[in-house]
PDB file of N, CA and C in Angstrom:
ATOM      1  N   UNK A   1     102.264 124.759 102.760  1.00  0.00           N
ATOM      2  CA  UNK A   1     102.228 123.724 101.730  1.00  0.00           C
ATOM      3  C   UNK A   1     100.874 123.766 101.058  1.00  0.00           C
ATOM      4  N   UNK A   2     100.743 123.390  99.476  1.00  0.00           N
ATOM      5  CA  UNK A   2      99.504 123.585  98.657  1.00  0.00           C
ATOM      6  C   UNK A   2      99.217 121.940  98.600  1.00  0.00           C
ATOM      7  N   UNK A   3      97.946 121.913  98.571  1.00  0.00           N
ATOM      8  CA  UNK A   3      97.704 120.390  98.334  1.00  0.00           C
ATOM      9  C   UNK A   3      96.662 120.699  97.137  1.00  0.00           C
ATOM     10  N   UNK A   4      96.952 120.524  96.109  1.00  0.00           N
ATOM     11  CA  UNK A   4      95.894 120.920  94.819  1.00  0.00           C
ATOM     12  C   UNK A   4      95.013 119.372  94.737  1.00  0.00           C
ATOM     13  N   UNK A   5      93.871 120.230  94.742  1.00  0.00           N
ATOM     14  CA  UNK A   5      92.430 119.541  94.407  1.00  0.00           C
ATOM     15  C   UNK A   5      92.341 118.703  95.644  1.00  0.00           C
ATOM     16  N   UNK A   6      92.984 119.390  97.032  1.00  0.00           N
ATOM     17  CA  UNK A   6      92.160 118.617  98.080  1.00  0.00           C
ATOM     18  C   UNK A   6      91.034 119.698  98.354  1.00  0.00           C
ATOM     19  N   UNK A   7      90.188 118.953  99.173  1.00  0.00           N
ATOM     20  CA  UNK A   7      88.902 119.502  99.752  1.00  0.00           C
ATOM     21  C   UNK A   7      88.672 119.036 100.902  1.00  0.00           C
ATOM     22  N   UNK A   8      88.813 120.097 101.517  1.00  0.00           N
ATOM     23  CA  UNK A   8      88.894 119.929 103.548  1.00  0.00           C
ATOM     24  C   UNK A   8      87.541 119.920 103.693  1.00  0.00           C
ATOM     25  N   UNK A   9      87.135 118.623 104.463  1.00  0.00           N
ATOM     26  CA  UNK A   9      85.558 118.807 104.850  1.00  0.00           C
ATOM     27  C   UNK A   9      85.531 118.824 106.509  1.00  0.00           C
ATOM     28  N   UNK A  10      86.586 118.769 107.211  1.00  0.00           N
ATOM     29  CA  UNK A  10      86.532 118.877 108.636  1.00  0.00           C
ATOM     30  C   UNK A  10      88.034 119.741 109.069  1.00  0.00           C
ATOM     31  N   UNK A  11      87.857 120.082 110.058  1.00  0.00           N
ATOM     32  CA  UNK A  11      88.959 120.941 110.392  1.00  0.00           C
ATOM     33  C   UNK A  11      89.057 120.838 111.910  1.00  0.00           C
ATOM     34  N   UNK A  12      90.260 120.856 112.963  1.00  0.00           N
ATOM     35  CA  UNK A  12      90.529 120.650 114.289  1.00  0.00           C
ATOM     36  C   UNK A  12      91.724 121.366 114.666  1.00  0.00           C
ATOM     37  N   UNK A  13      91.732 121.795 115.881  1.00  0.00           N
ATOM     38  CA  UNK A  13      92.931 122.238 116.262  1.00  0.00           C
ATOM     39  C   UNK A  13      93.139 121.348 117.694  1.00  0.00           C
ATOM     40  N   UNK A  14      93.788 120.569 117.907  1.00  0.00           N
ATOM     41  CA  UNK A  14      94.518 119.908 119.114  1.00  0.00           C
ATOM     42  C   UNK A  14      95.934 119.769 119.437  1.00  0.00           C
ATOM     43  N   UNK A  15      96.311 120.351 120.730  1.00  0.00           N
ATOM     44  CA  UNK A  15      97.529 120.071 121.350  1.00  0.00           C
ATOM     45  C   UNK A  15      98.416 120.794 120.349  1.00  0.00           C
ATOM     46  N   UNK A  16      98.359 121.828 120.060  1.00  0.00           N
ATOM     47  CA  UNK A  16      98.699 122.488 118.778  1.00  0.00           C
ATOM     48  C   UNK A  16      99.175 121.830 117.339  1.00  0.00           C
ATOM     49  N   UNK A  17      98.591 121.318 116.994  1.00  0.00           N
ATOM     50  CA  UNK A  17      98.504 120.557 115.481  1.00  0.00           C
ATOM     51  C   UNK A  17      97.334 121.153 114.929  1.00  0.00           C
ATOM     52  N   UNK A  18      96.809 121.524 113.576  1.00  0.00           N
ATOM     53  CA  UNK A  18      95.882 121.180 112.739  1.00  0.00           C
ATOM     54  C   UNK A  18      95.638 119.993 112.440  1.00  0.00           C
ATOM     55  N   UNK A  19      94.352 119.391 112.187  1.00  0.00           N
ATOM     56  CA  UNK A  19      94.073 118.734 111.594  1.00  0.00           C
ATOM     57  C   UNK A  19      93.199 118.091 110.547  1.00  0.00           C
ATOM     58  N   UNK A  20      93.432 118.028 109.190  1.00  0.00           N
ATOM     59  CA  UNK A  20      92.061 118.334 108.263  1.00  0.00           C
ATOM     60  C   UNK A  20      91.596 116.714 107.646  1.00  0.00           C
ATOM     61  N   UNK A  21      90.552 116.728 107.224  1.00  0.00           N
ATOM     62  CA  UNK A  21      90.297 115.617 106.746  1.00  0.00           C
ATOM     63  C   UNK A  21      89.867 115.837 105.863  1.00  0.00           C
ATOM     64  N   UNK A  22      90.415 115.200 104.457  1.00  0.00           N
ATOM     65  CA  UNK A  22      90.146 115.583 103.215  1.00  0.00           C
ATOM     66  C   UNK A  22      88.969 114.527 102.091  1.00  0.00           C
ATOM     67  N   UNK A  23      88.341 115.068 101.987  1.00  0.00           N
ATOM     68  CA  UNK A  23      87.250 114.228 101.217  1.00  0.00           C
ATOM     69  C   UNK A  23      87.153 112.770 100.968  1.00  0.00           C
ATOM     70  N   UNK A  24      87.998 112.754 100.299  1.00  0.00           N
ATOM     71  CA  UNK A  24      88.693 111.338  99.621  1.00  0.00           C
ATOM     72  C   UNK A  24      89.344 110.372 100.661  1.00  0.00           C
ATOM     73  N   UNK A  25      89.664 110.703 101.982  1.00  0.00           N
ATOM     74  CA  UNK A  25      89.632 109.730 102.958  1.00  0.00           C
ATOM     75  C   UNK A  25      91.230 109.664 103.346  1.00  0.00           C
ATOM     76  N   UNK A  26      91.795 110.977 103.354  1.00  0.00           N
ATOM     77  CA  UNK A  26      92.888 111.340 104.219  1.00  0.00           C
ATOM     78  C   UNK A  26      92.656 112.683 104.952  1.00  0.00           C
ATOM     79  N   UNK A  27      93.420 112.207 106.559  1.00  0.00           N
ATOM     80  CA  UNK A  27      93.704 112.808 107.458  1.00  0.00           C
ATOM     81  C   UNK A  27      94.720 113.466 107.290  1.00  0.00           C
ATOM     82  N   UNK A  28      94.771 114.641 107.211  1.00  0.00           N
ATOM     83  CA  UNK A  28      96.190 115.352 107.322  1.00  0.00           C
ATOM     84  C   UNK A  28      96.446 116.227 108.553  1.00  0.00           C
ATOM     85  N   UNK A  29      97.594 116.284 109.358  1.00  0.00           N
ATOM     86  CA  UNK A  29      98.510 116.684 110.459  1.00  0.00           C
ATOM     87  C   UNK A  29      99.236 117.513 110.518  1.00  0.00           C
ATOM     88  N   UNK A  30      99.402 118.255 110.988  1.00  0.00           N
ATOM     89  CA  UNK A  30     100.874 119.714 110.279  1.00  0.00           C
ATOM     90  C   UNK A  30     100.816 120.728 111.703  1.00  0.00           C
ATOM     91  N   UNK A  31     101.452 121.025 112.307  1.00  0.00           N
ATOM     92  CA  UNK A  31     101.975 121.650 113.303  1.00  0.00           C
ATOM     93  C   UNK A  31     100.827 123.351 112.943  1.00  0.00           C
ATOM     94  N   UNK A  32     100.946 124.185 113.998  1.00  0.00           N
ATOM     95  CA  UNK A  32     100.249 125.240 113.110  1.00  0.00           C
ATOM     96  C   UNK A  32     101.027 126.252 112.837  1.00  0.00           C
ATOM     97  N   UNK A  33     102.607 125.888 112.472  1.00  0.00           N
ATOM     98  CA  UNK A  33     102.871 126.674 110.834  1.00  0.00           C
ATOM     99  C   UNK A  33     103.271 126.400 109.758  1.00  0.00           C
ATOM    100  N   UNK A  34     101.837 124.995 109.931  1.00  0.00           N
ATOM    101  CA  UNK A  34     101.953 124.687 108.801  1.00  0.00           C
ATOM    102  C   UNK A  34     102.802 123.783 108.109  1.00  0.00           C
ATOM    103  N   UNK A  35     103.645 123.424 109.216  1.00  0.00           N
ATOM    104  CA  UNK A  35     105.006 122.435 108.379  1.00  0.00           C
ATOM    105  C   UNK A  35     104.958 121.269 109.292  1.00  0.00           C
ATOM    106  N   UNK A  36     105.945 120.166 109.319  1.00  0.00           N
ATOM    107  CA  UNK A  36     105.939 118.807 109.511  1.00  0.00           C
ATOM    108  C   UNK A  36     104.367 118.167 109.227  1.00  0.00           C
ATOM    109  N   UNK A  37     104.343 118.065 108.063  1.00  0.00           N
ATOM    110  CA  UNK A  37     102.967 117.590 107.535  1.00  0.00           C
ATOM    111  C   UNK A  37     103.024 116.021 107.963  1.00  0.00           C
ATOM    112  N   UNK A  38     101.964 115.542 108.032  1.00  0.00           N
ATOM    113  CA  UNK A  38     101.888 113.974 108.479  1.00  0.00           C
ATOM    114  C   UNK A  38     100.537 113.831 107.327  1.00  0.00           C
ATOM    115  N   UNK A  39     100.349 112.732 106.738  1.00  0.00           N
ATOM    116  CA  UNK A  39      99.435 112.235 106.046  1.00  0.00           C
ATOM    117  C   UNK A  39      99.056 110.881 106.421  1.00  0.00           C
ATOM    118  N   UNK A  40      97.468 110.703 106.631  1.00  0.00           N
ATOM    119  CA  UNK A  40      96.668 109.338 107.166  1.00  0.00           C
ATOM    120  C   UNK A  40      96.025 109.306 106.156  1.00  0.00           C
ATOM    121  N   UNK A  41      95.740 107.937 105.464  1.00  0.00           N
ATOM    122  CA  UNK A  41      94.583 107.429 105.079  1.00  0.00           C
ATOM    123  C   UNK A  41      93.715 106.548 105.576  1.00  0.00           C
ATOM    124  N   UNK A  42      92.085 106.989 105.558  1.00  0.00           N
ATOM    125  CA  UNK A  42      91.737 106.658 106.035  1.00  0.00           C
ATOM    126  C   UNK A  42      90.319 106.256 105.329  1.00  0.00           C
ATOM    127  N   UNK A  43      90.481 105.372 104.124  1.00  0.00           N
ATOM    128  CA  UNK A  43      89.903 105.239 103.299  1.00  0.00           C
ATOM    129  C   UNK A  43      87.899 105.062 104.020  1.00  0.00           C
ATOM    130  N   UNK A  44      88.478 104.150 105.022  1.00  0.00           N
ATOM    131  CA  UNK A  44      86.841 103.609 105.401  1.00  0.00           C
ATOM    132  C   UNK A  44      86.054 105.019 106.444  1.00  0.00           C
ATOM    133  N   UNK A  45      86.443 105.684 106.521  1.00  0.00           N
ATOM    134  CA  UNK A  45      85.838 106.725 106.698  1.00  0.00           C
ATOM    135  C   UNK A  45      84.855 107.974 105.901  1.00  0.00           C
ATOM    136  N   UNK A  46      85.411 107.427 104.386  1.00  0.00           N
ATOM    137  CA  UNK A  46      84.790 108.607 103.295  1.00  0.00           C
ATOM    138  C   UNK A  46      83.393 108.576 103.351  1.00  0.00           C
ATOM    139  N   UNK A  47      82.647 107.507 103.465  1.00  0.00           N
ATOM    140  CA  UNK A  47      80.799 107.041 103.464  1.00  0.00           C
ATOM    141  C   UNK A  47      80.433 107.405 104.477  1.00  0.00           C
ATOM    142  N   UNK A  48      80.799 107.499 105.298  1.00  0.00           N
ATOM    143  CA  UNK A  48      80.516 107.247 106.968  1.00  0.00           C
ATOM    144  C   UNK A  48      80.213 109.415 107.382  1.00  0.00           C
ATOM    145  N   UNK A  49      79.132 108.981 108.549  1.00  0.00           N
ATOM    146  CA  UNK A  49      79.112 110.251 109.018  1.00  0.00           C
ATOM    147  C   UNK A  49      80.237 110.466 109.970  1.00  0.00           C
ATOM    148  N   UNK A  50      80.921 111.938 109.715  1.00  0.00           N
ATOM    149  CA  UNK A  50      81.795 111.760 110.912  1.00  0.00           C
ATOM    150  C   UNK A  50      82.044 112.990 111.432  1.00  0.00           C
ATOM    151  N   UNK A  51      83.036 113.375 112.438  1.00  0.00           N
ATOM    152  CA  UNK A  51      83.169 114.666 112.974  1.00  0.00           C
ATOM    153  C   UNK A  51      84.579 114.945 113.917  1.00  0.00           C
ATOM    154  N   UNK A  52      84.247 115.932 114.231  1.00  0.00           N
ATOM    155  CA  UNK A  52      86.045 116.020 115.052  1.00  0.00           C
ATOM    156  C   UNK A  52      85.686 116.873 116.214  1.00  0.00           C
ATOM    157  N   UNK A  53      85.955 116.728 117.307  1.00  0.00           N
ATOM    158  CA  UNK A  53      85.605 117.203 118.903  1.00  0.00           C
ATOM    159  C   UNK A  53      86.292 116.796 119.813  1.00  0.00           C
ATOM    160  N   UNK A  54      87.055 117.087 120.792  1.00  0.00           N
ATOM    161  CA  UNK A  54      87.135 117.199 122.315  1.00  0.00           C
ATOM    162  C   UNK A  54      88.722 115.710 121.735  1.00  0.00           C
ATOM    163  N   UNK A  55      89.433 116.455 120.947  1.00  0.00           N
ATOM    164  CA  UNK A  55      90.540 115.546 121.164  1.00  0.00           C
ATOM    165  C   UNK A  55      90.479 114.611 119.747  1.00  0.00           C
ATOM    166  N   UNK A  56      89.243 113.922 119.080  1.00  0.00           N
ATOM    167  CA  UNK A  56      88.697 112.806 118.729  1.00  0.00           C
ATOM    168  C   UNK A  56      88.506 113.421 117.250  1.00  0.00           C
ATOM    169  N   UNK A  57      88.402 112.092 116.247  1.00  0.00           N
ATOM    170  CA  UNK A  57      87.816 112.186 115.359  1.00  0.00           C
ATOM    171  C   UNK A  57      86.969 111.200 115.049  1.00  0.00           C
ATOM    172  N   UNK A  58      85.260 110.742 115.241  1.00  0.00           N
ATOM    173  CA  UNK A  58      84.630 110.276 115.113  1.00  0.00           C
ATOM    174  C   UNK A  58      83.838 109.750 113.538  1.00  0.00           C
ATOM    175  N   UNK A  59      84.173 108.765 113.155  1.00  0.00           N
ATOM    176  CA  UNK A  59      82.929 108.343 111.931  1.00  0.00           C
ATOM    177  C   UNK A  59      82.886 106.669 112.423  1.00  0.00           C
ATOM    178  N   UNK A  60      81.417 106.843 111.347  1.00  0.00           N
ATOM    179  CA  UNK A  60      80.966 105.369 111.912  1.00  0.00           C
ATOM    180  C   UNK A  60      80.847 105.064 113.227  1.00  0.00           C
ATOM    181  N   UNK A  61      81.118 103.748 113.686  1.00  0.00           N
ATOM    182  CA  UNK A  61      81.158 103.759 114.798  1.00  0.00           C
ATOM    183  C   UNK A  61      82.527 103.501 115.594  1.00  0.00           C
ATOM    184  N   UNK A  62      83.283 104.065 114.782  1.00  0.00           N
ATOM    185  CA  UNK A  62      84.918 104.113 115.271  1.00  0.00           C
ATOM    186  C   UNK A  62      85.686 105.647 115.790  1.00  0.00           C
ATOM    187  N   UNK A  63      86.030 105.583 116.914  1.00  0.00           N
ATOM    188  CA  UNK A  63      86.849 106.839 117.361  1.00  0.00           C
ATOM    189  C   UNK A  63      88.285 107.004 116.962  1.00  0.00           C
ATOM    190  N   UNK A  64      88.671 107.964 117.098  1.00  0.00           N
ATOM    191  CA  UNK A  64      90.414 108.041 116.421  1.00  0.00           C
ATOM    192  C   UNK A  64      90.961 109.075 117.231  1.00  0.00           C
ATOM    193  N   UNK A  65      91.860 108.943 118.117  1.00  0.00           N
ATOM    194  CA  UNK A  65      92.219 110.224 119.182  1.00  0.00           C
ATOM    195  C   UNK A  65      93.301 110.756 118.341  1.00  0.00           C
ATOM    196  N   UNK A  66      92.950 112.025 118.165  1.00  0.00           N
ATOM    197  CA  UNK A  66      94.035 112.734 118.076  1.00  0.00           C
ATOM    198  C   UNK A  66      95.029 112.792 118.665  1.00  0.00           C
ATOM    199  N   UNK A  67      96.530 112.746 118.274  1.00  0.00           N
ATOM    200  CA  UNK A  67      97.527 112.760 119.661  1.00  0.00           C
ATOM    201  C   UNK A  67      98.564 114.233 118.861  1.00  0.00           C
TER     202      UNK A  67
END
């Protein structure tokens, strides 16, 4: 699937899913080929420093487990 004029600023692989987080303050989900896409917004995250590790996606001072 094409997502025009997103911009992936984080990238994860857990429990076999991708998972990207796109600038503008969605999480996106998709199996890794790529299909059953899931879309999060996650607006209050765009300002915030954040990151993705060990399961988790961290900004601010809020965690988000990947499942």
């Amino acid at each position: 699937k094409k997502f025009d004029f997103a911009i992936f600023t984080k990238v994860s692989i857990h429990n076999d899913h991708l998972y990207a987080f796109e600038k503008t303050g969605y999480l996106i989900k998709c199996d890794l080929n790529l299909e059953n896409i899931q879309i999060f917004e996650l607006p209050n995250a765009v300002e915030k420093i954040s990151f993705m590790g060990n399961g988790k996606f961290y900004y601010g001072d809020k965690i988000l487990d990947l499942l």
